[in-house]
C-alpha atoms as a PDB file:
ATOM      1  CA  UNK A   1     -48.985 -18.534 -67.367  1.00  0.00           C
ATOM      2  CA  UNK A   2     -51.505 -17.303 -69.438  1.00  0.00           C
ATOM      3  CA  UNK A   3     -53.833 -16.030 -67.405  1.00  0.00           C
ATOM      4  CA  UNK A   4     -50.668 -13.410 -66.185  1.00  0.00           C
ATOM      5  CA  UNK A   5     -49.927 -13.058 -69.605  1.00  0.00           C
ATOM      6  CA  UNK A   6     -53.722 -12.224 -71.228  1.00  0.00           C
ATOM      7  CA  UNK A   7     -54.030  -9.830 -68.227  1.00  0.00           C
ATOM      8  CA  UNK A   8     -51.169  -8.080 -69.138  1.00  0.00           C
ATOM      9  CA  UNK A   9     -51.781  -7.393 -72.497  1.00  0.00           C
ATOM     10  CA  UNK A  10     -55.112  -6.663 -71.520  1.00  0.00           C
ATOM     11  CA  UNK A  11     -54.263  -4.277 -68.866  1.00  0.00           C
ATOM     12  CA  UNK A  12     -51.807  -2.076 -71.855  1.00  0.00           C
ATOM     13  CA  UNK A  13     -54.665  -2.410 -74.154  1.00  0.00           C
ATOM     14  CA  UNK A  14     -57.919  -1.319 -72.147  1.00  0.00           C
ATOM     15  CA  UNK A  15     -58.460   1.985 -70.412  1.00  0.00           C
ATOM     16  CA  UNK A  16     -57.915   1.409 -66.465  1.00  0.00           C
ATOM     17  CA  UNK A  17     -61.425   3.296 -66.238  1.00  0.00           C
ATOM     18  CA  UNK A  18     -63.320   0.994 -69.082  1.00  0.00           C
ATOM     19  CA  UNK A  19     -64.443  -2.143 -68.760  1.00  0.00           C
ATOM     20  CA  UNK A  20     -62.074  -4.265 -67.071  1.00  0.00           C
ATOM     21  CA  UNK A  21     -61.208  -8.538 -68.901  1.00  0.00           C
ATOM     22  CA  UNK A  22     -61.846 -11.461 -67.489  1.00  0.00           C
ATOM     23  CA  UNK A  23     -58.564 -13.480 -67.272  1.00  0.00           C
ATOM     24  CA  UNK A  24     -59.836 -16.087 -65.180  1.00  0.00           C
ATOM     25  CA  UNK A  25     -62.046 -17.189 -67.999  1.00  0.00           C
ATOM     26  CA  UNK A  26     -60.773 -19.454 -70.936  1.00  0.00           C
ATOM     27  CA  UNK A  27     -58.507 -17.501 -73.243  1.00  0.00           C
ATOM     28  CA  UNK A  28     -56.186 -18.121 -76.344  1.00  0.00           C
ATOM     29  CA  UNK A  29     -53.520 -15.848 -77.552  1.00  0.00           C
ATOM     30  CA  UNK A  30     -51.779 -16.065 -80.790  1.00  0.00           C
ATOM     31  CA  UNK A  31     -50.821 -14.697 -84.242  1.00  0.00           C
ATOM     32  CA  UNK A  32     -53.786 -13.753 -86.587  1.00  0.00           C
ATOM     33  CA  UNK A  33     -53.426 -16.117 -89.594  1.00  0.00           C
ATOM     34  CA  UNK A  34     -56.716 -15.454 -91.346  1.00  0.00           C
ATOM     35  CA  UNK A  35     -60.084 -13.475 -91.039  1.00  0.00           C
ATOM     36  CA  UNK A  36     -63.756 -14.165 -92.043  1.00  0.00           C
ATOM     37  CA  UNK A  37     -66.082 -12.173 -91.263  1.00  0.00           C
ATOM     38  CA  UNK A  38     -65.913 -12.051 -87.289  1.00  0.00           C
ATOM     39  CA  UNK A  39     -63.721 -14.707 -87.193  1.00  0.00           C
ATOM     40  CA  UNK A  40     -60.366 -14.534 -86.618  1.00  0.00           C
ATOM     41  CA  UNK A  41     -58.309 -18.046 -87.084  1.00  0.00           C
ATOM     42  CA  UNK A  42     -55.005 -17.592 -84.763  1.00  0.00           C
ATOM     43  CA  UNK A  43     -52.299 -19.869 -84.280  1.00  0.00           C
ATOM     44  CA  UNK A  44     -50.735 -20.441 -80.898  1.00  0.00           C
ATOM     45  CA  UNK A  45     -46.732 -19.929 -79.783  1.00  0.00           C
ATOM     46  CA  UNK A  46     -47.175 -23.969 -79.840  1.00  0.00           C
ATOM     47  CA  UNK A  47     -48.762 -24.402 -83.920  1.00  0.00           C
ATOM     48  CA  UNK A  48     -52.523 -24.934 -82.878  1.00  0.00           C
ATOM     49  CA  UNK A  49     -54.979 -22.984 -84.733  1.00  0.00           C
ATOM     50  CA  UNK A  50     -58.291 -21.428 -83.035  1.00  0.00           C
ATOM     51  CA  UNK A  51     -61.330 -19.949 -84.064  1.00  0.00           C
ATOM     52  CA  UNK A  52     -61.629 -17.020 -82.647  1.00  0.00           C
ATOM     53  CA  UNK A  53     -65.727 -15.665 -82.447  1.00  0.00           C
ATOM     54  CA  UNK A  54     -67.043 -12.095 -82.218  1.00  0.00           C
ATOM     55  CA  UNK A  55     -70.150 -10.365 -81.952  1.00  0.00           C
ATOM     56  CA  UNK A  56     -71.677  -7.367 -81.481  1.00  0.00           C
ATOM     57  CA  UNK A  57     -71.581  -8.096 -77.640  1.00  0.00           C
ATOM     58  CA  UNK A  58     -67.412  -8.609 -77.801  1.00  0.00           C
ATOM     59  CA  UNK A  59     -65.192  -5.614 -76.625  1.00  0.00           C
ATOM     60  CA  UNK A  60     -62.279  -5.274 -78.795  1.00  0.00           C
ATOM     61  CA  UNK A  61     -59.371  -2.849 -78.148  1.00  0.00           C
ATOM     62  CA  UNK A  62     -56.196  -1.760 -79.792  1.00  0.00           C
ATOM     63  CA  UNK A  63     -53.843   0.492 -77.920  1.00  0.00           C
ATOM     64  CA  UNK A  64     -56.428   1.386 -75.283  1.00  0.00           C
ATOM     65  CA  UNK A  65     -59.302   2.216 -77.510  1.00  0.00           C
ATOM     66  CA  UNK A  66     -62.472   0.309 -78.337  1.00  0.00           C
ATOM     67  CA  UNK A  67     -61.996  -0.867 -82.729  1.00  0.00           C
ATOM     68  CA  UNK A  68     -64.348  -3.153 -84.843  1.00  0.00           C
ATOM     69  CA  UNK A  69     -63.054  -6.409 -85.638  1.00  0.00           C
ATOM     70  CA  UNK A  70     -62.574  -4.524 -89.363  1.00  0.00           C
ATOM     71  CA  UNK A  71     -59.617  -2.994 -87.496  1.00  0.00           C
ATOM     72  CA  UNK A  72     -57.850  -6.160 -86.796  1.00  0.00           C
ATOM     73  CA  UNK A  73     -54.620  -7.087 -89.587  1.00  0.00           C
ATOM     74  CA  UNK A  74     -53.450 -10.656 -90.543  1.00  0.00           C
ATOM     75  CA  UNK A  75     -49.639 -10.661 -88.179  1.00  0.00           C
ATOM     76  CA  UNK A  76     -51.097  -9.095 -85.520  1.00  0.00           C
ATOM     77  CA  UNK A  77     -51.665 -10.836 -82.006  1.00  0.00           C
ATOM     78  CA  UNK A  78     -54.752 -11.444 -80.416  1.00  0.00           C
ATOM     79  CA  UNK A  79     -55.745 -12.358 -76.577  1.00  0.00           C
ATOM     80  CA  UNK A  80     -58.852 -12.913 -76.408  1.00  0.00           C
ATOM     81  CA  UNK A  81     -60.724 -14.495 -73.208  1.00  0.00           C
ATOM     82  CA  UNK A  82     -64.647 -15.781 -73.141  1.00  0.00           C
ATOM     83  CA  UNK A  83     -66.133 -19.226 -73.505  1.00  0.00           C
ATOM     84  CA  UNK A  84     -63.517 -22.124 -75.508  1.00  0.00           C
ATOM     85  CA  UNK A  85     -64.880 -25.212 -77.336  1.00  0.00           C
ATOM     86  CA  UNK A  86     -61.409 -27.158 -76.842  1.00  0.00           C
ATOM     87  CA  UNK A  87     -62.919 -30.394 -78.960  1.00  0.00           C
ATOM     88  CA  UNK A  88     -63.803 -27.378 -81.732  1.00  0.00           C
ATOM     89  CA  UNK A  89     -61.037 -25.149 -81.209  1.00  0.00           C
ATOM     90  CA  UNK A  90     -63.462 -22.454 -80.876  1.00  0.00           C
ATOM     91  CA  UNK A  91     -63.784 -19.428 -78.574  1.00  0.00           C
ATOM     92  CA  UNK A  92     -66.634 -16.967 -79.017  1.00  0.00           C
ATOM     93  CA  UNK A  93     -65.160 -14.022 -77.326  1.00  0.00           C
ATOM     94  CA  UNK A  94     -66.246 -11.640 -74.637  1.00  0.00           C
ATOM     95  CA  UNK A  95     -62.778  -9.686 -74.761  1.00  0.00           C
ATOM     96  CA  UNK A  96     -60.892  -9.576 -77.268  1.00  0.00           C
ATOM     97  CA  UNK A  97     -56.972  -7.351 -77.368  1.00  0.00           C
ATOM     98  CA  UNK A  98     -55.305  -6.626 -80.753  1.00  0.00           C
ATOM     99  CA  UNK A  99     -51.398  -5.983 -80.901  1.00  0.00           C
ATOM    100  CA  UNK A 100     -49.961  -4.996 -83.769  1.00  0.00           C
ATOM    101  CA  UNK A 101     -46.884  -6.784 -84.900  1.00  0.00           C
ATOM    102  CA  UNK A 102     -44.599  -3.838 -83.731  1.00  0.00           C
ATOM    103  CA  UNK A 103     -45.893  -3.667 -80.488  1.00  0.00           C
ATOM    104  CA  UNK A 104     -45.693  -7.272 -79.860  1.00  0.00           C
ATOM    105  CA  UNK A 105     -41.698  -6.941 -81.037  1.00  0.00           C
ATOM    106  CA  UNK A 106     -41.297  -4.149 -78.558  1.00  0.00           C
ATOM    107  CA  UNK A 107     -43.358  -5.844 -75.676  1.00  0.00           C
ATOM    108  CA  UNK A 108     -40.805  -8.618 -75.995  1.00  0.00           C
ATOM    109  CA  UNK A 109     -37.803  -6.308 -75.987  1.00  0.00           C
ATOM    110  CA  UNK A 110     -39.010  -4.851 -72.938  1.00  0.00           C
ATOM    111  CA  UNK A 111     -40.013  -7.708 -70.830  1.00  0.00           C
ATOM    112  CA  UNK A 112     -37.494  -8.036 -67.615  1.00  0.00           C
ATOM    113  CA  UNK A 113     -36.881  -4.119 -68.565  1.00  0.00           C
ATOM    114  CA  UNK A 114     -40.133  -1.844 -68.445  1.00  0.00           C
ATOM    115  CA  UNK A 115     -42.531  -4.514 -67.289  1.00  0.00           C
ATOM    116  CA  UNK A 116     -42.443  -8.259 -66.464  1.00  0.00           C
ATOM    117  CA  UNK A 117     -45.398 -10.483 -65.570  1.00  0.00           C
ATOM    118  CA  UNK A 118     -45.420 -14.248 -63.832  1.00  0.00           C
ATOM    119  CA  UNK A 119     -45.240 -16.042 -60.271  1.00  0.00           C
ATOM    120  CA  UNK A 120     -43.860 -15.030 -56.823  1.00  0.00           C
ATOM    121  CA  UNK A 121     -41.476 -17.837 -56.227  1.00  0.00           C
ATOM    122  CA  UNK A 122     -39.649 -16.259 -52.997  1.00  0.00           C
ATOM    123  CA  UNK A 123     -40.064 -12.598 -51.500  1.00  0.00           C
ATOM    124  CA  UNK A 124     -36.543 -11.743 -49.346  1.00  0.00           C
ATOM    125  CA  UNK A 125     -36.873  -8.468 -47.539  1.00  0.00           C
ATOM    126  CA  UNK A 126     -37.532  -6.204 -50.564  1.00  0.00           C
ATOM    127  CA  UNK A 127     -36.652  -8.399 -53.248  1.00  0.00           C
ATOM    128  CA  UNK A 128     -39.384 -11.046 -54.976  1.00  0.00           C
ATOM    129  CA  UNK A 129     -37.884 -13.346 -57.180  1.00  0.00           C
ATOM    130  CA  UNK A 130     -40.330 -14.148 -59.966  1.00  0.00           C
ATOM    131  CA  UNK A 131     -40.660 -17.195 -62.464  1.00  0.00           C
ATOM    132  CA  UNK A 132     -41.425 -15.076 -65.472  1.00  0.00           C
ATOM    133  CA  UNK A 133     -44.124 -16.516 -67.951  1.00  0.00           C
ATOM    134  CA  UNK A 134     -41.349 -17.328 -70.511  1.00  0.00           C
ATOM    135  CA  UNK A 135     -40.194 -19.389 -67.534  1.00  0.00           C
ATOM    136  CA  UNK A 136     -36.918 -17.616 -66.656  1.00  0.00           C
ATOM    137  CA  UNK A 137     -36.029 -16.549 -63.248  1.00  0.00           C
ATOM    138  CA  UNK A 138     -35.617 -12.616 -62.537  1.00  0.00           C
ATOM    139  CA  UNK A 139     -35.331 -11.144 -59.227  1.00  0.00           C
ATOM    140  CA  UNK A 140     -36.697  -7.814 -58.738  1.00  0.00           C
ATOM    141  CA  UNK A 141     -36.316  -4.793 -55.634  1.00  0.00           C
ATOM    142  CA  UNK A 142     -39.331  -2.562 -54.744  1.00  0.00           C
ATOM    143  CA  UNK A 143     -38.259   0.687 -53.451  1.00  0.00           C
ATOM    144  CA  UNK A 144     -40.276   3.986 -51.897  1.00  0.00           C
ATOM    145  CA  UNK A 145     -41.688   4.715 -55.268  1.00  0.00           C
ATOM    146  CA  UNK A 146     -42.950   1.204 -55.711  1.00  0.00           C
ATOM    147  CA  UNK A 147     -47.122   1.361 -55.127  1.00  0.00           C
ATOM    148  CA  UNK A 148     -48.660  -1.973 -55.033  1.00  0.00           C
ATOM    149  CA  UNK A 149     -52.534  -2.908 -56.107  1.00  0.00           C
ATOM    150  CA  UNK A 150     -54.430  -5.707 -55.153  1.00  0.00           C
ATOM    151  CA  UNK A 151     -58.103  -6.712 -55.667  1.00  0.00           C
ATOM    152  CA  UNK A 152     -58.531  -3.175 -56.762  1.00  0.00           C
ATOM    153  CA  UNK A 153     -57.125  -1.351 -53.578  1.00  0.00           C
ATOM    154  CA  UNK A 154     -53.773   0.093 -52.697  1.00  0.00           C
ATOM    155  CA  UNK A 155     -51.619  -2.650 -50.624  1.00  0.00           C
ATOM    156  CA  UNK A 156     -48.738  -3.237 -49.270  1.00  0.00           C
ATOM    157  CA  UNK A 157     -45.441  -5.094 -49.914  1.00  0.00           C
ATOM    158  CA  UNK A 158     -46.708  -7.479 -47.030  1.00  0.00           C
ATOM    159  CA  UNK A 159     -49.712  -8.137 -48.911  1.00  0.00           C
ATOM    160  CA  UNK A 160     -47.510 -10.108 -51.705  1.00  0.00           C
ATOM    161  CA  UNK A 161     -47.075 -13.610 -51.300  1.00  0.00           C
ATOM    162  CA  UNK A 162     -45.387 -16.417 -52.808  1.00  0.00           C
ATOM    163  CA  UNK A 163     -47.496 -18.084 -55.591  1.00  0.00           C
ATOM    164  CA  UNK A 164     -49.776 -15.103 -56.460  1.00  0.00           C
ATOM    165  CA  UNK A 165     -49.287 -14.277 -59.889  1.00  0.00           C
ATOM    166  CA  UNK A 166     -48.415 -10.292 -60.920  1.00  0.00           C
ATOM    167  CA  UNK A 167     -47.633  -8.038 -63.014  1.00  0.00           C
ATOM    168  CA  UNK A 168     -45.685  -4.742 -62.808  1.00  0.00           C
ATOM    169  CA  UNK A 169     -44.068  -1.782 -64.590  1.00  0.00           C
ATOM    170  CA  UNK A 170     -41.035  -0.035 -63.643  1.00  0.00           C
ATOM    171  CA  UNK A 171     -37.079   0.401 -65.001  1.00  0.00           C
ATOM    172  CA  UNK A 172     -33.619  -1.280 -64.661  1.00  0.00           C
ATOM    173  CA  UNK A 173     -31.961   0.820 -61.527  1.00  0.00           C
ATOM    174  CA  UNK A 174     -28.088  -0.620 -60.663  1.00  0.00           C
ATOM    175  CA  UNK A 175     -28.920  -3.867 -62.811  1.00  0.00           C
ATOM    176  CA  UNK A 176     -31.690  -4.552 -61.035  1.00  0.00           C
ATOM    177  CA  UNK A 177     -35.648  -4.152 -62.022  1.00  0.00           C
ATOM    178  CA  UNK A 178     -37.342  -1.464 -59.597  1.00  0.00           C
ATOM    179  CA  UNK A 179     -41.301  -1.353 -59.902  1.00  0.00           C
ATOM    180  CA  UNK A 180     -43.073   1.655 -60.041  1.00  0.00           C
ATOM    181  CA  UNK A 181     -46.113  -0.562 -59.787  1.00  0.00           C
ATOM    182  CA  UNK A 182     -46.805  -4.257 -58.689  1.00  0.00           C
ATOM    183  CA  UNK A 183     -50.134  -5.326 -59.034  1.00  0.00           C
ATOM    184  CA  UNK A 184     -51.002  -9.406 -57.867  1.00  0.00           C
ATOM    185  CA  UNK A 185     -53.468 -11.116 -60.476  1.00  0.00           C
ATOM    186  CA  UNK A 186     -56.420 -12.117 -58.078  1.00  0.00           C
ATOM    187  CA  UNK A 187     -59.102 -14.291 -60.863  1.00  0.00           C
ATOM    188  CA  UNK A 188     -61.203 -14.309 -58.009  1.00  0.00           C
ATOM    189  CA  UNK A 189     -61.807 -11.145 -57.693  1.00  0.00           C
ATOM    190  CA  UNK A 190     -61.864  -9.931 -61.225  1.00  0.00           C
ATOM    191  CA  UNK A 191     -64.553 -13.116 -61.580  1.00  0.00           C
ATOM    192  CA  UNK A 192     -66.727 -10.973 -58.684  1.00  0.00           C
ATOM    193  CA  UNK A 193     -66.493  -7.307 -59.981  1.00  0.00           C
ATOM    194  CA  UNK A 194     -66.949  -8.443 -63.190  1.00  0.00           C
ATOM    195  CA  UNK A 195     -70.178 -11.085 -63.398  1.00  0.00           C
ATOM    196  CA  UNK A 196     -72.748  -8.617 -63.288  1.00  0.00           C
ATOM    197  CA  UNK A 197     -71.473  -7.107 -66.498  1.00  0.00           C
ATOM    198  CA  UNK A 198     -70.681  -9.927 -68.630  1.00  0.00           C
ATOM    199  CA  UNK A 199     -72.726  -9.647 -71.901  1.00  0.00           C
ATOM    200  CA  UNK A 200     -73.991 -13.193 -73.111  1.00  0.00           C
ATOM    201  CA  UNK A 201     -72.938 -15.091 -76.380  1.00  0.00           C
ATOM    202  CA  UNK A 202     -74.930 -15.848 -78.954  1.00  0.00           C
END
């Protein structure tokens, strides 16, 4: 699920009117351990450390504003999506998001609460039960205030189906997690809109 994940993060991090991640690229997302220059060496939740490249063609935000990799701490966590040497563990970034410790501690808190991100598993009426991307089962209820987003438009509840991955924000109502927005991950589509404007890597 890290596609969901990295486009989550991304989507807190970047301005919804700037330049929009690719998560169906290669990505890597992990704690920063170390930092040389414009490399950043991160270790994954599962102990593997990568080599994480910048240049002055990588876009790197912090709390929805573009920052220098000068900005970036050792403990923070970085998502970070362009093209991955697996043999090397090496990715020289095109995107690159930068949580702060804190943030990370309080994006955990609130997952299942304020936002939750992973896979349509079943969809009952109004209710979509969702494998989350820590791989525990939550079942959520859109309401009339839920708006959904797809491929860049406005949607539908109909236009949700199991197996699409999503995202969404929203608050516990009656024990239950409401929406106030779903949007479905489409790579496909973030792969089109995006092509034209992907900088190349030195």
């Amino acid at each position: 699920m890290l596609l969901v994940a990295a486009s989550t993060i991304f989507a807190l991090q970047i301005p919804a009117d700037g330049p929009q991640p690719f998560p169906d690229l290669p990505g890597v997302r992990g704690t920063v351990k170390s930092i040389h220059g414009r490399d950043a060496i991160i270790q994954t939740d599962d102990g593997q450390a990568y080599t994480v490249h910048t240049s002055d063609n990588t876009r790197i935000y912090k709390s929805r504003q573009p920052i220098k990799m000068s900005y970036i701490r050792v403990g923070d966590t970085l998502v970070a999506a362009g093209a991955l040497d697996t043999n090397a563990r090496l990715l020289r970034a095109i995107f690159v998001a930068d949580v702060d410790a804190a943030t990370v501690a309080k994006m955990r808190a609130d997952f299942g609460k304020t936002w939750i991100a992973g896979k349509v598993l079943k969809i009952e009426e109004a209710r979509i039960t969702v494998d989350r991307m820590d791989h525990k089962t939550q079942v959520i209820e859109a309401d009339d205030t839920t708006s959904f987003r797809k491929d860049g438009q406005s949607v539908t509840l109909l236009d949700v189906h199991v197996g699409d991955g999503i995202r969404a924000t929203g608050a516990i109502k009656n024990d239950i997690f409401v929406p106030t927005q779903l949007t479905v991950i489409d790579p496909a589509y973030r792969r089109r809109r995006s092509a034209d404007a992907a900088p190349d890597q030195p």
